[in-house]
Protein backbone atom coordinates (compact mmCIF):
# COMPACT_ATOMS: atom_id res chain seq x y z
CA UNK A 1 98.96 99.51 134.12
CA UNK A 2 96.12 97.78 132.44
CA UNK A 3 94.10 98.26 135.05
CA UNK A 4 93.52 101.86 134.25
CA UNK A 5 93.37 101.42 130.38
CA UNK A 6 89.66 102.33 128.93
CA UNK A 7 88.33 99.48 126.45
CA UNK A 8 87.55 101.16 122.98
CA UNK A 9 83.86 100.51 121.03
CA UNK A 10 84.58 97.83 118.54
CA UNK A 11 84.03 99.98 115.61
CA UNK A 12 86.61 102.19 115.80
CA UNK A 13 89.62 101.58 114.06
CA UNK A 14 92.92 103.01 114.53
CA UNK A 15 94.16 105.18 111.68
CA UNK A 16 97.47 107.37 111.15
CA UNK A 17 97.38 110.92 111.71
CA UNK A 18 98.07 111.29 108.06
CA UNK A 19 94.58 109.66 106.79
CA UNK A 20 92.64 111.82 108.74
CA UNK A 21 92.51 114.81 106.69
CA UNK A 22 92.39 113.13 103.33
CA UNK A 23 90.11 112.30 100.45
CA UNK A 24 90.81 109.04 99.53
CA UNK A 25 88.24 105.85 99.56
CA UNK A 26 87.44 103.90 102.56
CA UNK A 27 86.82 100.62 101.46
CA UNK A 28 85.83 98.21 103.93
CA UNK A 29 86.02 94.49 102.86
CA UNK A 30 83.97 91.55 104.48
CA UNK A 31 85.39 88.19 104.39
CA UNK A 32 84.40 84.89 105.71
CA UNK A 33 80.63 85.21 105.31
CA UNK A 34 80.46 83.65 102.02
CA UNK A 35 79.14 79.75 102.57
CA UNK A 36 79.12 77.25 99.89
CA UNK A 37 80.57 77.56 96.31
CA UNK A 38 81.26 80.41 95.23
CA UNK A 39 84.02 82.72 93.02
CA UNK A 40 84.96 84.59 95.65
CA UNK A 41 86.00 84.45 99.12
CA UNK A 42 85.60 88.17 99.86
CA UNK A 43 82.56 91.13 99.53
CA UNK A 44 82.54 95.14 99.37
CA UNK A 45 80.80 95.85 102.55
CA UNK A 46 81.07 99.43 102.10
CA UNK A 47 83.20 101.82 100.06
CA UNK A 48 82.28 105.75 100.81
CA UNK A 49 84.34 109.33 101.01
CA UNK A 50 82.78 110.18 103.82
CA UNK A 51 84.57 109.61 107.16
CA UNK A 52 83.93 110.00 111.09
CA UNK A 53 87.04 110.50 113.16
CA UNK A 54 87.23 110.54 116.44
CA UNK A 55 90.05 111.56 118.30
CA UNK A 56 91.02 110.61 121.76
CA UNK A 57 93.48 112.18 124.05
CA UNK A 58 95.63 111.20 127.08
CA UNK A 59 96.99 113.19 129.23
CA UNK A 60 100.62 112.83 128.76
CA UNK A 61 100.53 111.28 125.35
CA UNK A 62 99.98 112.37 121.39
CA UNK A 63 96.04 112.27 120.37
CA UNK A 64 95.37 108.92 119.01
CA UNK A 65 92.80 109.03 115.57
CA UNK A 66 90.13 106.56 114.87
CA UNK A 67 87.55 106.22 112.23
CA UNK A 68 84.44 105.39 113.46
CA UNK A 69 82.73 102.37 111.28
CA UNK A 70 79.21 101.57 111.50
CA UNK A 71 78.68 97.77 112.06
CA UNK A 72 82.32 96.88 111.97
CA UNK A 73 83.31 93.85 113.13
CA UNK A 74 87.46 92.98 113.49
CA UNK A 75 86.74 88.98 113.24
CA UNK A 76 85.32 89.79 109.28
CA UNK A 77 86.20 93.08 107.98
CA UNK A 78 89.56 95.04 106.57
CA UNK A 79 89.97 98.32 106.23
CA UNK A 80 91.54 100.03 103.32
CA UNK A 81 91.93 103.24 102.05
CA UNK A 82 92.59 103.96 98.13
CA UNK A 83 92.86 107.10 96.25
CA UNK A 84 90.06 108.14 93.19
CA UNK A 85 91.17 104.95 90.20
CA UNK A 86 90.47 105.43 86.75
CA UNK A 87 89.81 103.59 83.86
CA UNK A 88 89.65 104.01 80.24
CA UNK A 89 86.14 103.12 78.49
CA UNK A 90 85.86 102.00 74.96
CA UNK A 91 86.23 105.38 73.77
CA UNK A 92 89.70 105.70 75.05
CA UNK A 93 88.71 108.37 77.63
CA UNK A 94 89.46 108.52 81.52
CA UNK A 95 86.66 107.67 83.61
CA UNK A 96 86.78 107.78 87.30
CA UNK A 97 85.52 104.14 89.05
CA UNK A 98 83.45 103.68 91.68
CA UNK A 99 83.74 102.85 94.90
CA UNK A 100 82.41 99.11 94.90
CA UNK A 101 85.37 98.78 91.58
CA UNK A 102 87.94 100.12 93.65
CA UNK A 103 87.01 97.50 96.62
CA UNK A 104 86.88 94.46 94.00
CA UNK A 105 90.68 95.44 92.91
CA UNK A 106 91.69 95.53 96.21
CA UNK A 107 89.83 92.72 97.03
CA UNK A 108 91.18 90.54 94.21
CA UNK A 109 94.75 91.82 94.57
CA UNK A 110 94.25 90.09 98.64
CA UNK A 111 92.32 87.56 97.93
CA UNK A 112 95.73 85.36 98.43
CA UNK A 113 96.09 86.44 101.88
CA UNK A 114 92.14 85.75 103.33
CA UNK A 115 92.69 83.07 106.18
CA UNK A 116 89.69 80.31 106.30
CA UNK A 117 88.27 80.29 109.25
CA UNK A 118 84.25 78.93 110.36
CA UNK A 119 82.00 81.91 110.46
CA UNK A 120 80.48 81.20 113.53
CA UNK A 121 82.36 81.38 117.26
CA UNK A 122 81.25 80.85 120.83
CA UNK A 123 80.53 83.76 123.35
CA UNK A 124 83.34 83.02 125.43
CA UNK A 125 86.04 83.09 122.82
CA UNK A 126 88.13 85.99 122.59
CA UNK A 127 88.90 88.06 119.08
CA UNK A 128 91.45 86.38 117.12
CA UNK A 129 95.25 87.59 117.06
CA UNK A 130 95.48 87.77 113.28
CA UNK A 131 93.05 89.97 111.48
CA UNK A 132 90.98 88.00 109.10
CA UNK A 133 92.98 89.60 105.71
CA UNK A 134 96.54 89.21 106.72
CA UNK A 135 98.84 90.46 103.50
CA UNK A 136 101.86 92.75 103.85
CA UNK A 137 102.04 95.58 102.54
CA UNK A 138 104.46 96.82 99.95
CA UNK A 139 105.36 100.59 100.89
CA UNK A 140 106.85 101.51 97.49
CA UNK A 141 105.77 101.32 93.98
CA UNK A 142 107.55 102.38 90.77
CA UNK A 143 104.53 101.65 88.65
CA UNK A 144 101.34 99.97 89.78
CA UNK A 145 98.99 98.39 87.17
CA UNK A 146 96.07 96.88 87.80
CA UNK A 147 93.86 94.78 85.63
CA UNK A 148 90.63 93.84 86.55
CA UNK A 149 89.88 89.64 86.14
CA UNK A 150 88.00 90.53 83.09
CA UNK A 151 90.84 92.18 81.29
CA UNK A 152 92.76 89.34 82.48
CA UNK A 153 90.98 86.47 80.73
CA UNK A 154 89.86 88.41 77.76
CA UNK A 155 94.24 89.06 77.29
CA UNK A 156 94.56 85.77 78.05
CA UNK A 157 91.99 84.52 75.63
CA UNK A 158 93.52 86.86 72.47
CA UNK A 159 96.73 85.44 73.66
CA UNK A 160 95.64 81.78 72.93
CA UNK A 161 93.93 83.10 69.95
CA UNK A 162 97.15 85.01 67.91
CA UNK A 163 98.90 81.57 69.05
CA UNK A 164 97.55 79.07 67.30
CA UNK A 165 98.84 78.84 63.94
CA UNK A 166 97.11 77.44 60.54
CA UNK A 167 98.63 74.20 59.70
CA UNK A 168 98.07 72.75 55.91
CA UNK A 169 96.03 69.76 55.50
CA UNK A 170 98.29 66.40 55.26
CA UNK A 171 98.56 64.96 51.70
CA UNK A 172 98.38 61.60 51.52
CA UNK A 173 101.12 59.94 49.12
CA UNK A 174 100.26 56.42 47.49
C-alpha cells in the first residue's frame, strides 16, 4: 500500500499529541557541521516557544501532529523539547535560563551519543536509518540535576584544592 502513501516536506517532524498544546522549549540541535578542532561536536540551531503544528488527517485513522521546522534537515538536526530551567545567580535567587542554555545542557548531557559521520553526501544517497543523535531516553526521573561544564570544573578544581594537605618541611639530622 505504499503506492498510495503521500511523501511528507522534510521539515516536519512527527510529535505526540501531548506536545502539541504545551509550553515547553523547542530546542533544535545541529550536529555534524563542526570541521576541525573544536570543544564541541554539537550547536544550538534554534531554541524558541513558538511552534507551528500541522495536523494531517486520514480517513480512517487518528490525526497525526507535526511541527513544522524551518530549514530542518533529519541528516543534522535533533529535536528536543524541555520545560522553562532555572538557575540560581550569585545572589542566591532563581533566574529563569534561556533558550540557547537550555540547548547547551541538553546538548552536553548527548554529546555521548552524536554518531561521526562526513558532512557531505552524494545526491543519490538516501537519508540515513539512524538519526544523527541516537541516545535513549530515560522515561523516569526521581531527581534530575544538572550542572553546567563550568560548575563542573570549578567543583572539580575546589575539590583538588581542599585536598591537598600542608606537609612540614623535612629536617635534616646530622
Amino acid at each position: 500500500m505504499a503506492f498510495f502513501q503521500r511523501n511528507l516536506p522534510r521539515n516536519l517532524v512527527q510529535i505526540h499529541p501531548h506536545n502539541v498544546s504545551n509550553k515547553d522549549w523547542v530546542i533544535v540541535l545541529e550536529a555534524g557541521t563542526i570541521v576541525g578542532r573544536s570543544p564541541q561536536r554539537f550547536r544550538v540551531a534554534r531554541a524558541t516557544l513558538e511552534r507551528k503544528v500541522v495536523t494531517k488527517r486520514h480517513i480512517f485513522s487518528r490525526p497525526e501532529h507535526y511541527l513544522f521546522i524551518e530549514g530542518y534537515d533529519s541528516r543534522i538536526h535533533g529535536v528536543y523539547f524541555c520545560p522553562q530551567l532555572y538557575a540560581y545567580d550569585p545572589d542566591k535567587m532563581l533566574v529563569p535560563l534561556s533558550g540557547d542554555e537550555i540547548g547547551r545542557l541538553i546538548g552536553h548531557a548527548l554529546e555521548g551519543a552524536i554518531r561521526q559521520r562526513r558532512p557531505w553526501y552524494q545526491p543519490s544517497e538516501p537519508l540515513p536509518d539512524e538519526p544523527i543523535i541516537n541516545a535513549p531516553m530515560q522515561s523516569e526521573f526521581d531527581t534530575l540535576v544538572v550542572d553546567t561544564p563550568v560548575m563542573r570544573e570549578a567543583t572539580r578544581t575546589s575539590r583538588l584544592a581542599s585536598s591537598v594537605v600542608q606537609l612540614p618541611a623535612p629536617t635534616v639530622r646530622d
